[in-house]
N, C-alpha and C. Protein backbone atom coordinates (compact mmCIF):
# COMPACT_ATOMS: atom_id res chain seq x y z
N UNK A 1 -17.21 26.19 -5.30
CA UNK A 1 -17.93 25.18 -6.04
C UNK A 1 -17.57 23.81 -5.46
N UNK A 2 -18.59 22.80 -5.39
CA UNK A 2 -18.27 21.61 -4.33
C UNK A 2 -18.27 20.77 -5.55
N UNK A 3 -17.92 19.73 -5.56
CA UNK A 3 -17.13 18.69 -6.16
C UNK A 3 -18.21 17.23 -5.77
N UNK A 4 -18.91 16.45 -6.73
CA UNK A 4 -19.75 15.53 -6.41
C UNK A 4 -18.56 14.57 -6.01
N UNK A 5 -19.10 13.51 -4.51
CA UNK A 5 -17.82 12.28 -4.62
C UNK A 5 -18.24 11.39 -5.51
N UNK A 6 -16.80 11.20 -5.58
CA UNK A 6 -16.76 9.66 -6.57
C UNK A 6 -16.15 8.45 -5.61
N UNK A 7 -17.20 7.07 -6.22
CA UNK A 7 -16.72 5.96 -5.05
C UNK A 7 -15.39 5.40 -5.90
N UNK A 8 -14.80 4.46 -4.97
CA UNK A 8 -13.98 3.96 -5.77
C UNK A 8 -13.61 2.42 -4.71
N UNK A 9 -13.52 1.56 -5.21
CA UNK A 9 -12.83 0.39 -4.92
C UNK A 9 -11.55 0.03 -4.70
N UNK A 10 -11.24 -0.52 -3.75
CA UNK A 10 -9.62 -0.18 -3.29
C UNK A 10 -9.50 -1.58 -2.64
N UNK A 11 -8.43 -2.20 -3.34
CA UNK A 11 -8.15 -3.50 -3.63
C UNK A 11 -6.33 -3.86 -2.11
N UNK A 12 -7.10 -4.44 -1.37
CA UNK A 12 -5.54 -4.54 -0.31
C UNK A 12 -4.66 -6.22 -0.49
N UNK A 13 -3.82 -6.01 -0.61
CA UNK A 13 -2.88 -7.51 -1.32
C UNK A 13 -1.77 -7.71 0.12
N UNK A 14 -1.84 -8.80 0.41
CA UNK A 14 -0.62 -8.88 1.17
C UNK A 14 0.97 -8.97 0.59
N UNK A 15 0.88 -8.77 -0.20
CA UNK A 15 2.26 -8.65 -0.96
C UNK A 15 2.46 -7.58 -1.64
N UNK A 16 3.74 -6.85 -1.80
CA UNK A 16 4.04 -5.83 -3.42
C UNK A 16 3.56 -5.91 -4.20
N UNK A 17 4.21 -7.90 -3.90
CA UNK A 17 4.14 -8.60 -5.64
C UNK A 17 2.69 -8.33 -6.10
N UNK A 18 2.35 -9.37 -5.08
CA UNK A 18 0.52 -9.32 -5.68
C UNK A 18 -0.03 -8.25 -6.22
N UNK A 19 0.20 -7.10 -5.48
CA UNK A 19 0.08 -5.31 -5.69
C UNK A 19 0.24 -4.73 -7.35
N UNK A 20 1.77 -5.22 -7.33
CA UNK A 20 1.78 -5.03 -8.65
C UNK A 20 1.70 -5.71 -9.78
N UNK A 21 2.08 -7.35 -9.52
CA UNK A 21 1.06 -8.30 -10.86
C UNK A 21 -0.26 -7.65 -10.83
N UNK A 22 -1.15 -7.39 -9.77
CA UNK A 22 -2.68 -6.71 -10.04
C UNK A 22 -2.77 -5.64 -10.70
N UNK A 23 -2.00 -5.10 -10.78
CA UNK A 23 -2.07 -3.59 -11.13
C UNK A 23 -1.44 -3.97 -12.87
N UNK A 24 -0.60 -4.73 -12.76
CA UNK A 24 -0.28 -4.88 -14.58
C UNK A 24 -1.46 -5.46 -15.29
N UNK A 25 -2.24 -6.60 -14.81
CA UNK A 25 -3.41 -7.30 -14.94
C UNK A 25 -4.24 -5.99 -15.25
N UNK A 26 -4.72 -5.27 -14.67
CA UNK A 26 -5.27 -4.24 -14.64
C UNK A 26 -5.30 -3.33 -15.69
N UNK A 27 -4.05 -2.73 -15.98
CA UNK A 27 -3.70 -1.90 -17.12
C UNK A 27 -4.08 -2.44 -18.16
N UNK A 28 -3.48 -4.16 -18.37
CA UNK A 28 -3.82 -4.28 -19.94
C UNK A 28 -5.07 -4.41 -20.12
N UNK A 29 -5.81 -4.83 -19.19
CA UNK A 29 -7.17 -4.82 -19.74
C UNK A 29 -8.00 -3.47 -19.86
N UNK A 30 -7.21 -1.81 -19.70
CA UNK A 30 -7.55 -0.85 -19.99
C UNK A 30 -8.49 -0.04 -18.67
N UNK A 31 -8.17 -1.39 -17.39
CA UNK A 31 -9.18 -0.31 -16.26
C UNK A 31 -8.02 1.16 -15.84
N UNK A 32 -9.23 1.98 -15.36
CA UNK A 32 -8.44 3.40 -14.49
C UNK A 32 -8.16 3.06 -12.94
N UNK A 33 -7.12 2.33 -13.09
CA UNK A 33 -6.49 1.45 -12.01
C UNK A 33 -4.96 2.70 -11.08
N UNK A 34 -5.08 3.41 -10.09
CA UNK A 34 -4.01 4.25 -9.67
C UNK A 34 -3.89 3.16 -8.41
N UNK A 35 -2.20 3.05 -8.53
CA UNK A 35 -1.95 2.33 -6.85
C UNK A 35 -1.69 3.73 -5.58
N UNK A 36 -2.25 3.22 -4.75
CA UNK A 36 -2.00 4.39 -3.44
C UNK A 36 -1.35 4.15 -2.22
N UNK A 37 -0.99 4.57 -1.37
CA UNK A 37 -0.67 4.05 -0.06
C UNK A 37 -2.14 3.44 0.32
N UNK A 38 -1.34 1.89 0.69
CA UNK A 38 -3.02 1.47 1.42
C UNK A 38 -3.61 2.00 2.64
N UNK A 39 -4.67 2.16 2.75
CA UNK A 39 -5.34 2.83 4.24
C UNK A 39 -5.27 1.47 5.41
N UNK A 40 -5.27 2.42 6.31
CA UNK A 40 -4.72 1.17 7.45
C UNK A 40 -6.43 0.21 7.62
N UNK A 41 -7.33 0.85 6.70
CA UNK A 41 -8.41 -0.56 6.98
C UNK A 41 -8.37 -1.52 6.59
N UNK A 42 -7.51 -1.46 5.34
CA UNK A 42 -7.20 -2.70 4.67
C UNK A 42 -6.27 -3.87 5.69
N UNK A 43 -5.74 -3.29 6.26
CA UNK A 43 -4.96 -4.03 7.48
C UNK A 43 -3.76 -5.20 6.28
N UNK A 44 -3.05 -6.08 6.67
CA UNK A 44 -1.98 -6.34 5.77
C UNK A 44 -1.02 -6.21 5.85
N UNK A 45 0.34 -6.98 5.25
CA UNK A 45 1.20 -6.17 5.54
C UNK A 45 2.16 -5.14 3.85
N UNK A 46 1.15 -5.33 3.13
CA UNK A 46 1.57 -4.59 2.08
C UNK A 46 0.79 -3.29 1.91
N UNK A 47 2.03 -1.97 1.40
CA UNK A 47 1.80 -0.75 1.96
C UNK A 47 1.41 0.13 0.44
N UNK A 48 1.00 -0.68 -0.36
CA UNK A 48 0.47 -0.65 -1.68
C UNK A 48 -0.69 -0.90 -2.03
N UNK A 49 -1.90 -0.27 -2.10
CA UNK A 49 -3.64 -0.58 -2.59
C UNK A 49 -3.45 -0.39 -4.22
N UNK A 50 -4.44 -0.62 -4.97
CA UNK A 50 -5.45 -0.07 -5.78
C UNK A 50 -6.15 0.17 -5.70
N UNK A 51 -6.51 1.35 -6.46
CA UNK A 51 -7.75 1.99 -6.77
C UNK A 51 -8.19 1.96 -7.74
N UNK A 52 -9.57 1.56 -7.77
CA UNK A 52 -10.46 1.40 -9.69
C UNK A 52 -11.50 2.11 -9.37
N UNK A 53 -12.22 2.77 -10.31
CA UNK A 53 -13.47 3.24 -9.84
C UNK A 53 -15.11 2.61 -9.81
N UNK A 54 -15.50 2.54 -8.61
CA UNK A 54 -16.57 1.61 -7.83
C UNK A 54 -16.97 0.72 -9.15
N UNK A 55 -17.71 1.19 -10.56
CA UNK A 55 -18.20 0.64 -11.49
C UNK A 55 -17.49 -0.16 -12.13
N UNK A 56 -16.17 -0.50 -12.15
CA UNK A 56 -15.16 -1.18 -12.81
C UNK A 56 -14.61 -2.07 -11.70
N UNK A 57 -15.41 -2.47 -10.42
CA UNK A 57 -14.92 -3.21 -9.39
C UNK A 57 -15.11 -5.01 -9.55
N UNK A 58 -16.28 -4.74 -9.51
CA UNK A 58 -16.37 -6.10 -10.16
C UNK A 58 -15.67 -6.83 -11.16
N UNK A 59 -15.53 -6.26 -12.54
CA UNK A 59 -14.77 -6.54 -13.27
C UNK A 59 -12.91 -6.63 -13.04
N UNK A 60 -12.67 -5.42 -12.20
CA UNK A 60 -11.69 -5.89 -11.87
C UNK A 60 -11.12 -7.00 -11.28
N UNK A 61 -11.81 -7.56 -9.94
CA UNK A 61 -11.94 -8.14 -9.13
C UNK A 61 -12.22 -9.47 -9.95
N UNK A 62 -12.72 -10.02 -10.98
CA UNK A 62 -13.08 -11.24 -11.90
C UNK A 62 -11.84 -10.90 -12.42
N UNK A 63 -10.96 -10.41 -13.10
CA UNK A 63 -9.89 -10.77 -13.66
C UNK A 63 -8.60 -10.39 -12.96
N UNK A 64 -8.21 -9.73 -11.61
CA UNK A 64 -7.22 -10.03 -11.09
C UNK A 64 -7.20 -11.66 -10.11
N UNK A 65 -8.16 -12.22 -9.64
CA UNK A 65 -8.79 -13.63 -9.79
C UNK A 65 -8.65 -14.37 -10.98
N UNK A 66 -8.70 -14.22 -12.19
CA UNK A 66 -8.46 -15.18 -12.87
C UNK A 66 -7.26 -15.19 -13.21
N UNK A 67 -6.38 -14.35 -12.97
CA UNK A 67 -4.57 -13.97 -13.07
C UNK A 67 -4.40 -15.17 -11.60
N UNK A 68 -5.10 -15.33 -11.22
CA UNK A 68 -4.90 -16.34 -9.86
C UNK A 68 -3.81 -15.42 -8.55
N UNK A 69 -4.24 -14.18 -8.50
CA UNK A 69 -3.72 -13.09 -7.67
C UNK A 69 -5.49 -12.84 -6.99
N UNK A 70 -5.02 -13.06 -5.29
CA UNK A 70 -6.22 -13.32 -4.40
C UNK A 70 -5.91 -11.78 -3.71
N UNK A 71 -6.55 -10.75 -3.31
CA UNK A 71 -6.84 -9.28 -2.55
C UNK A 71 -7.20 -9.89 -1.19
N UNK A 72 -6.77 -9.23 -0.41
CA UNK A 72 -7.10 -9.98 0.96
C UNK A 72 -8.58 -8.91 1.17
N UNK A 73 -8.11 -8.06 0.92
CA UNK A 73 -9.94 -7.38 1.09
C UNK A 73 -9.99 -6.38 0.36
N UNK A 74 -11.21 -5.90 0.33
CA UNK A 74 -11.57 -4.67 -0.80
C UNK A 74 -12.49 -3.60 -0.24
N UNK A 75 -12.49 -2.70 -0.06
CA UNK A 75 -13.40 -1.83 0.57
C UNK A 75 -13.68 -0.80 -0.20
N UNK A 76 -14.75 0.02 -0.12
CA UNK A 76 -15.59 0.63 -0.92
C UNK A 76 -14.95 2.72 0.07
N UNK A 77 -14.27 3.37 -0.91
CA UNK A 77 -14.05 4.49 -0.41
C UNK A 77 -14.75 6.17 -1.24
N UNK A 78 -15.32 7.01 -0.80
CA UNK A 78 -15.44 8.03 -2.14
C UNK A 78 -14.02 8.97 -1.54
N UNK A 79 -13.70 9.46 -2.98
CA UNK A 79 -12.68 10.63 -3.45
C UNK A 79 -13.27 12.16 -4.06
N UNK A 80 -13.39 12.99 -2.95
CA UNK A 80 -13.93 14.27 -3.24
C UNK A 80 -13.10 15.63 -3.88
């Protein structure tokens, strides 16, 4: 049985810190936020991503920004 993908948004920080202030930012506001090893597209030198799922990107992305925590990039991945 095959498995539909799911996209997901994956948030790259040049810092831990940033990594994980984003990721607390994240929680309280109740997104399904998992940190992962970042993929080397994110390029960076922090070895920590998030992941939210694609529909909760935006929103994420507006309030780890208003925490005044900047993602150096974000790229769009699916999880099968």
């Amino acid at each position: 049985m095959s498995r539909t993908p799911r996209s997901f948004a994956v948030f790259g920080f040049q810092s831990t810190h940033d990594a994980l202030a984003a990721e607390d930012v994240l929680r309280d506001i109740g997104a399904e936020v998992v940190p992962i090893p970042a993929p080397s597209l994110l390029g960076g030198r922090c070895g920590i991503a998030l992941r939210v799922p694609e529909l909760q990107a935006e929103m994420a992305l507006s309030e780890i920004k208003r925490n005044e925590i900047e993602p150096i990039r974000i790229i769009l991945m699916d999880d099968v």
